[in-house]
N, C-alpha and C. Protein backbone atom coordinates (compact mmCIF):
# COMPACT_ATOMS: atom_id res chain seq x y z
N UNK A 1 78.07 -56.62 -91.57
CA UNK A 1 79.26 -57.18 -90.96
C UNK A 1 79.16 -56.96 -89.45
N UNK A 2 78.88 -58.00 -88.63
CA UNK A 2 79.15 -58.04 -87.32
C UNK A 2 80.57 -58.03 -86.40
N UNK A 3 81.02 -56.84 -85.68
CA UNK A 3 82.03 -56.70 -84.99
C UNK A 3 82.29 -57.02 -83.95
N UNK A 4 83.33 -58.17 -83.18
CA UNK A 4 83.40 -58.38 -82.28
C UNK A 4 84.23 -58.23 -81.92
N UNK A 5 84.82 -57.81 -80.32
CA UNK A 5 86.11 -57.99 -79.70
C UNK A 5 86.82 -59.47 -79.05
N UNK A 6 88.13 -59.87 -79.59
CA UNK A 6 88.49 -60.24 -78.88
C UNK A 6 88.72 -59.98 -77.26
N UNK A 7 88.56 -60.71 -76.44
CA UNK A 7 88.72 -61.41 -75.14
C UNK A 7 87.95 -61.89 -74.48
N UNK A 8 87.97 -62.43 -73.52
CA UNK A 8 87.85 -64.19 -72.79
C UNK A 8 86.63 -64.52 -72.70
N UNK A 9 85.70 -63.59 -73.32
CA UNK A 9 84.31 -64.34 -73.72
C UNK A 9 83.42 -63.67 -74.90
N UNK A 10 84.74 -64.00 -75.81
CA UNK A 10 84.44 -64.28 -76.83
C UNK A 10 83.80 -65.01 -77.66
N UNK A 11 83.65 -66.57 -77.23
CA UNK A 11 82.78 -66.98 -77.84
C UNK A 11 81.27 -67.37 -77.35
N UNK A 12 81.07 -66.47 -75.86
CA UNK A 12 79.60 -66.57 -75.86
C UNK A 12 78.88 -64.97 -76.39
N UNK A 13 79.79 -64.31 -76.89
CA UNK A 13 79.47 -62.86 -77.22
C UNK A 13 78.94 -63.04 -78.84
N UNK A 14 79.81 -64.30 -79.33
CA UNK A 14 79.53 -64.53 -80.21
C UNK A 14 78.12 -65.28 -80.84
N UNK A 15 78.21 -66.05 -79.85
CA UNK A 15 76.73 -66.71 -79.80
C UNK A 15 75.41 -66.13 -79.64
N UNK A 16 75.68 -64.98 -78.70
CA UNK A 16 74.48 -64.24 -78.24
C UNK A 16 74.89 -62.88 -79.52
N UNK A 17 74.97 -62.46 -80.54
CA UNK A 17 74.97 -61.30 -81.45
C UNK A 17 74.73 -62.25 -82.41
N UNK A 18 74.88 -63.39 -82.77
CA UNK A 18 74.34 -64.60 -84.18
C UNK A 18 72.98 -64.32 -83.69
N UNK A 19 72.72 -65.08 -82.62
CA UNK A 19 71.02 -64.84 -81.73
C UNK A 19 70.38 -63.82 -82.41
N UNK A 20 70.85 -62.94 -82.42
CA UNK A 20 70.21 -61.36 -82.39
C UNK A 20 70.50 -61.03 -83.77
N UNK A 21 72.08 -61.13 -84.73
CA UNK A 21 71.75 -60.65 -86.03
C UNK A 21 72.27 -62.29 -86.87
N UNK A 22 71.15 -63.20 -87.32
CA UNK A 22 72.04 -64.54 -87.86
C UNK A 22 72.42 -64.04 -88.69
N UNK A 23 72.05 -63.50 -90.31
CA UNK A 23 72.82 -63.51 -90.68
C UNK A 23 73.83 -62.57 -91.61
N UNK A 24 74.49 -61.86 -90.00
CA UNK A 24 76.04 -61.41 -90.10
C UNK A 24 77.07 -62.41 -90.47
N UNK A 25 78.38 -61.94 -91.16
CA UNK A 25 79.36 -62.50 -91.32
C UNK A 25 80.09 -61.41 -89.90
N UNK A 26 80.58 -62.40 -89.09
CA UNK A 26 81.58 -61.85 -88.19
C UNK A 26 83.03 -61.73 -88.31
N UNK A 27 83.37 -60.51 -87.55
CA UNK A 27 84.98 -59.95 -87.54
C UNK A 27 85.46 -59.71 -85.94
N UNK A 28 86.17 -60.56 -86.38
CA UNK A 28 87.07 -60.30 -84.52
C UNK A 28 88.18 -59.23 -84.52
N UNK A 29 88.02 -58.28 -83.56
CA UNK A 29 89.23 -57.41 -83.71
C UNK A 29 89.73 -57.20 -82.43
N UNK A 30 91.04 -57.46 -82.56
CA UNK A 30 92.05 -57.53 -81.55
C UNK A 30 92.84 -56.63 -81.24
N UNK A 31 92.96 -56.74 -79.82
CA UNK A 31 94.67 -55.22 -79.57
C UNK A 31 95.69 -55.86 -80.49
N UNK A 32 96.53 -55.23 -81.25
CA UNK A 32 97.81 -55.44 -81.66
C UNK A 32 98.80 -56.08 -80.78
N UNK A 33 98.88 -57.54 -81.03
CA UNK A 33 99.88 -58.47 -80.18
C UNK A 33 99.00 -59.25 -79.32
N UNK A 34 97.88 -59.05 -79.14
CA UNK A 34 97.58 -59.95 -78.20
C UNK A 34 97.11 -61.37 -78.61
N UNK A 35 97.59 -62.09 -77.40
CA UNK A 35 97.64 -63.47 -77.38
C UNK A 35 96.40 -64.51 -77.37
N UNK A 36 95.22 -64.06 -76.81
CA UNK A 36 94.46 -64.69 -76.30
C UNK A 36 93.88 -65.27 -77.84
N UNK A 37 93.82 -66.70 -77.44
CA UNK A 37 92.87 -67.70 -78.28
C UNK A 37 91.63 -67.16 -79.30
N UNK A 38 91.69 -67.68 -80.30
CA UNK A 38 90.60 -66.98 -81.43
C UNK A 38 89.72 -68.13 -81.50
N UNK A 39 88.45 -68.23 -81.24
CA UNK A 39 87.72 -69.25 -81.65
C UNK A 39 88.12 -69.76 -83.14
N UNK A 40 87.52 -70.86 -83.09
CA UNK A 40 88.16 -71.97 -84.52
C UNK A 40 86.79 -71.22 -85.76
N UNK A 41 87.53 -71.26 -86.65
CA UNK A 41 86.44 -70.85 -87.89
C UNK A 41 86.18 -69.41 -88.03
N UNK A 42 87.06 -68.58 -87.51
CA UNK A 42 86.63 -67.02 -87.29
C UNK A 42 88.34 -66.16 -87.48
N UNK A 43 87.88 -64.71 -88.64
CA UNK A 43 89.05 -64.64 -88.46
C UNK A 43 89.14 -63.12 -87.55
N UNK A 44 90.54 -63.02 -87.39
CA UNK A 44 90.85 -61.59 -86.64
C UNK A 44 91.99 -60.94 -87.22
N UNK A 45 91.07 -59.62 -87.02
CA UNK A 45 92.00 -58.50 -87.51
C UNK A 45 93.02 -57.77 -86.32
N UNK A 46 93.92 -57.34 -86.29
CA UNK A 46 94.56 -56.50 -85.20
C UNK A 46 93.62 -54.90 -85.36
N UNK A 47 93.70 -54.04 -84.02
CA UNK A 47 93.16 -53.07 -84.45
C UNK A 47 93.65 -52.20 -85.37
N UNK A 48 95.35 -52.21 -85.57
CA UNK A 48 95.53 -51.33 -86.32
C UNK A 48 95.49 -51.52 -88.04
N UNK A 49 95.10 -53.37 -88.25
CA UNK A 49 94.79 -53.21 -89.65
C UNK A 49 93.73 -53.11 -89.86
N UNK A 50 92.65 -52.96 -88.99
CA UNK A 50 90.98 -52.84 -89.55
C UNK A 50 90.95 -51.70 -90.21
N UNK A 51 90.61 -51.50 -91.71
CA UNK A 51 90.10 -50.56 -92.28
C UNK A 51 88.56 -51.11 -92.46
N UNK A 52 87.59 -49.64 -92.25
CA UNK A 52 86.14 -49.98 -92.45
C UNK A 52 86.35 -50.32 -94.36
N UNK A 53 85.43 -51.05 -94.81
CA UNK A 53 85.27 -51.21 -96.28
C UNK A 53 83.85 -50.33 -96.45
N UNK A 54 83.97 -49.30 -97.75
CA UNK A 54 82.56 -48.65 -98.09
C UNK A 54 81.82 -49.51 -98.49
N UNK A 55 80.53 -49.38 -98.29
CA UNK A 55 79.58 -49.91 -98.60
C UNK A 55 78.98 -50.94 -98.02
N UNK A 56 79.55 -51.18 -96.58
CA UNK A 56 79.43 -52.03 -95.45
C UNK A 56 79.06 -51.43 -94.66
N UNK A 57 78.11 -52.28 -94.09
CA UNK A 57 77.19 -51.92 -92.38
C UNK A 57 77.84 -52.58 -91.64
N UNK A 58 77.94 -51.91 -90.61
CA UNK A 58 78.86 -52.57 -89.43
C UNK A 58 77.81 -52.64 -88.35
N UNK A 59 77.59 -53.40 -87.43
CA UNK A 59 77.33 -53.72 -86.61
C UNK A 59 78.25 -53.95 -85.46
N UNK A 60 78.25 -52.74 -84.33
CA UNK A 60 79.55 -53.50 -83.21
C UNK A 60 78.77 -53.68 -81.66
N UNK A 61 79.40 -54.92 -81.74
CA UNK A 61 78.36 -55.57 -80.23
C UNK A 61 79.76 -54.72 -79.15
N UNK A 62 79.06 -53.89 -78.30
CA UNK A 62 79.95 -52.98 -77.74
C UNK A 62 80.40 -53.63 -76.36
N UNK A 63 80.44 -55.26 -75.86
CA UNK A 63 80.58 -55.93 -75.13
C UNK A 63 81.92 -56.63 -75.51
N UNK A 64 82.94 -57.02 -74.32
CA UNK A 64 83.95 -58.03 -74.23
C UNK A 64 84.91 -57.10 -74.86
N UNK A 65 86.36 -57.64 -75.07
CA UNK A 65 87.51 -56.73 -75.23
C UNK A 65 87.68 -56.02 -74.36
N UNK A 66 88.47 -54.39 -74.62
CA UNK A 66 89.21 -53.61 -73.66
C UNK A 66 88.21 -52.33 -74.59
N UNK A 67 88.35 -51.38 -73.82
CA UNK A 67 87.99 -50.19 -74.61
C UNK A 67 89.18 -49.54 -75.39
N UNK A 68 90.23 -50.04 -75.52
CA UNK A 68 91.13 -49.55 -76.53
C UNK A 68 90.54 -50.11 -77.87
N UNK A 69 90.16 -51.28 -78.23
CA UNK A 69 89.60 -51.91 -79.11
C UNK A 69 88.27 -51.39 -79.83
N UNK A 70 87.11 -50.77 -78.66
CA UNK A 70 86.10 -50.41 -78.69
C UNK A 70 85.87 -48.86 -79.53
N UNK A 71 86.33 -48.34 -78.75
CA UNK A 71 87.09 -46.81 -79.08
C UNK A 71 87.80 -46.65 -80.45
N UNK A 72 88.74 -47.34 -80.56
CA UNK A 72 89.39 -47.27 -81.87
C UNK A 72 88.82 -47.83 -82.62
N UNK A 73 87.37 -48.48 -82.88
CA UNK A 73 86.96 -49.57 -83.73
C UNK A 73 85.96 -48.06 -84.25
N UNK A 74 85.41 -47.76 -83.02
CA UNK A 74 84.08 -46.82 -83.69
C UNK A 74 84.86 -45.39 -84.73
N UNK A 75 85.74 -45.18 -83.70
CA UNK A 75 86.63 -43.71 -84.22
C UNK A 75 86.87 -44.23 -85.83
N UNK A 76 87.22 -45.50 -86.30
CA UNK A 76 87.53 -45.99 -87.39
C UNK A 76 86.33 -45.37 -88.32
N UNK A 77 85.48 -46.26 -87.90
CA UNK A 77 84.33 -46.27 -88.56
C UNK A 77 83.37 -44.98 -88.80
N UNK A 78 83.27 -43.86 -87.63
CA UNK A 78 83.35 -42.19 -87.86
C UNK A 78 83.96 -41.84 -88.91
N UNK A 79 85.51 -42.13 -88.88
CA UNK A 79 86.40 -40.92 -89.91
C UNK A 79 86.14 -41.58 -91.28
N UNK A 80 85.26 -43.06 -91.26
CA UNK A 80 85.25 -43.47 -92.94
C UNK A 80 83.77 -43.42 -93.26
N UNK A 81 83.51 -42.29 -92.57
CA UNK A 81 82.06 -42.15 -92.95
C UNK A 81 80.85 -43.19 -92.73
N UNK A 82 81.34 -44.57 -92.17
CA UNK A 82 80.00 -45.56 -92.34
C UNK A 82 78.89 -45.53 -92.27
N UNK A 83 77.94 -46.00 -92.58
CA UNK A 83 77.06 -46.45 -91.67
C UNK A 83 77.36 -47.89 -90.54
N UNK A 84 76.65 -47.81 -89.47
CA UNK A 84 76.65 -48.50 -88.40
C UNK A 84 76.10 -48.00 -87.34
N UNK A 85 76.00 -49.05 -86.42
CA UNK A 85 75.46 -49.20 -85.50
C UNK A 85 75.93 -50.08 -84.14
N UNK A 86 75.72 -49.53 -82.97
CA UNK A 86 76.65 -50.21 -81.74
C UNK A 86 75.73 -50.46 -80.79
N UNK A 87 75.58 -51.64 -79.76
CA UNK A 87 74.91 -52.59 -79.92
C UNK A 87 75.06 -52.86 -78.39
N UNK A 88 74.42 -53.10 -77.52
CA UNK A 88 74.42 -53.57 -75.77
C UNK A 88 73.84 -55.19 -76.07
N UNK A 89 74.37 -56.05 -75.74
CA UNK A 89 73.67 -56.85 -75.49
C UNK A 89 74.07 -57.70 -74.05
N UNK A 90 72.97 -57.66 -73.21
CA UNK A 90 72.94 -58.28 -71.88
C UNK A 90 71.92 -59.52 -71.86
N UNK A 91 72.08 -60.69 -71.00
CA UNK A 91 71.20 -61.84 -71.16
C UNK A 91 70.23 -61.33 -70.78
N UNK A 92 69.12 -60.21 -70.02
CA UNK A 92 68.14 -59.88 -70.59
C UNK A 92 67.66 -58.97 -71.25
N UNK A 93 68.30 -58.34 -72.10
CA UNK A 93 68.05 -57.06 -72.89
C UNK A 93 69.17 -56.84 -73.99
N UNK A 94 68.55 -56.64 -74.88
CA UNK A 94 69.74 -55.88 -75.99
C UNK A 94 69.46 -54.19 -76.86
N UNK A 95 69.99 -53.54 -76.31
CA UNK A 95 69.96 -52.02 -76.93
C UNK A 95 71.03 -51.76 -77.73
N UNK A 96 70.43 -50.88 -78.63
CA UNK A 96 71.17 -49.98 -79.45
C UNK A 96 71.52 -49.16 -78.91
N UNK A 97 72.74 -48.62 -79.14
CA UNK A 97 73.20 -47.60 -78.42
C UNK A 97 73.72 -46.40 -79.24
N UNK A 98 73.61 -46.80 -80.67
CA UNK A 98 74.32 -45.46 -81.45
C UNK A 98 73.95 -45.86 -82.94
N UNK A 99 73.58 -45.47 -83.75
CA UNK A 99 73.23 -45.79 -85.34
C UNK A 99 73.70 -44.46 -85.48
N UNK A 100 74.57 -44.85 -87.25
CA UNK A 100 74.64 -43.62 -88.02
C UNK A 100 74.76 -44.57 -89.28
N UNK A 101 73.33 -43.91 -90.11
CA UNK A 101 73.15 -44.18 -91.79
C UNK A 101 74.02 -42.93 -92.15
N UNK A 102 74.21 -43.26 -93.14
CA UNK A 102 75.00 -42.72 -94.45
C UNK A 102 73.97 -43.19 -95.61
């Protein structure tokens, strides 16, 4: 499962983490209340209903959004034990920046 943040470039964040993992099913996660536009065909969670699901790899492209989003996405994914992995991607380089198997 590929994690993305909502905001305002969102959908080239999206384009460039398909690039890199095709095939993820993506999740948009949003501050609670916010307004900004969801690309068409994609859904979003607020941050405070994302629960991690066991037995899911997460993947979080650690680009776009706010770090309230960022922060509370990984802290999620810590306290439910996941596995995952968090993710730099720049137009010329993409690093990992954190893996934890379970």
């Amino acid at each position: 499962m590929l994690i993305v943040f909502l905001g305002r470039s969102v959908e080239g964040i999206i384009t460039d983490a398909r690039r890199q993992f095709p095939n993820e099913e993506v999740t948009i996660v949003a501050r609670d209340g916010d307004k900004l536009p969801v690309p068409e065909g994609y859904t979003v969670q607020s941050i405070s209903s994302f629960v991690p699901k066991e037995g899911v790899c997460y993947i979080v492209v650690a680009n776009g959004g706010t770090s309230v989003q960022l922060v509370t996405t990984i802290k999620k994914l810590v306290e439910s034990n996941c596995t995952f992995s968090v993710w730099d991607m720049q137009r010329d380089s993409v690093t990992e920046l954190w893996s934890v198997n379970k």
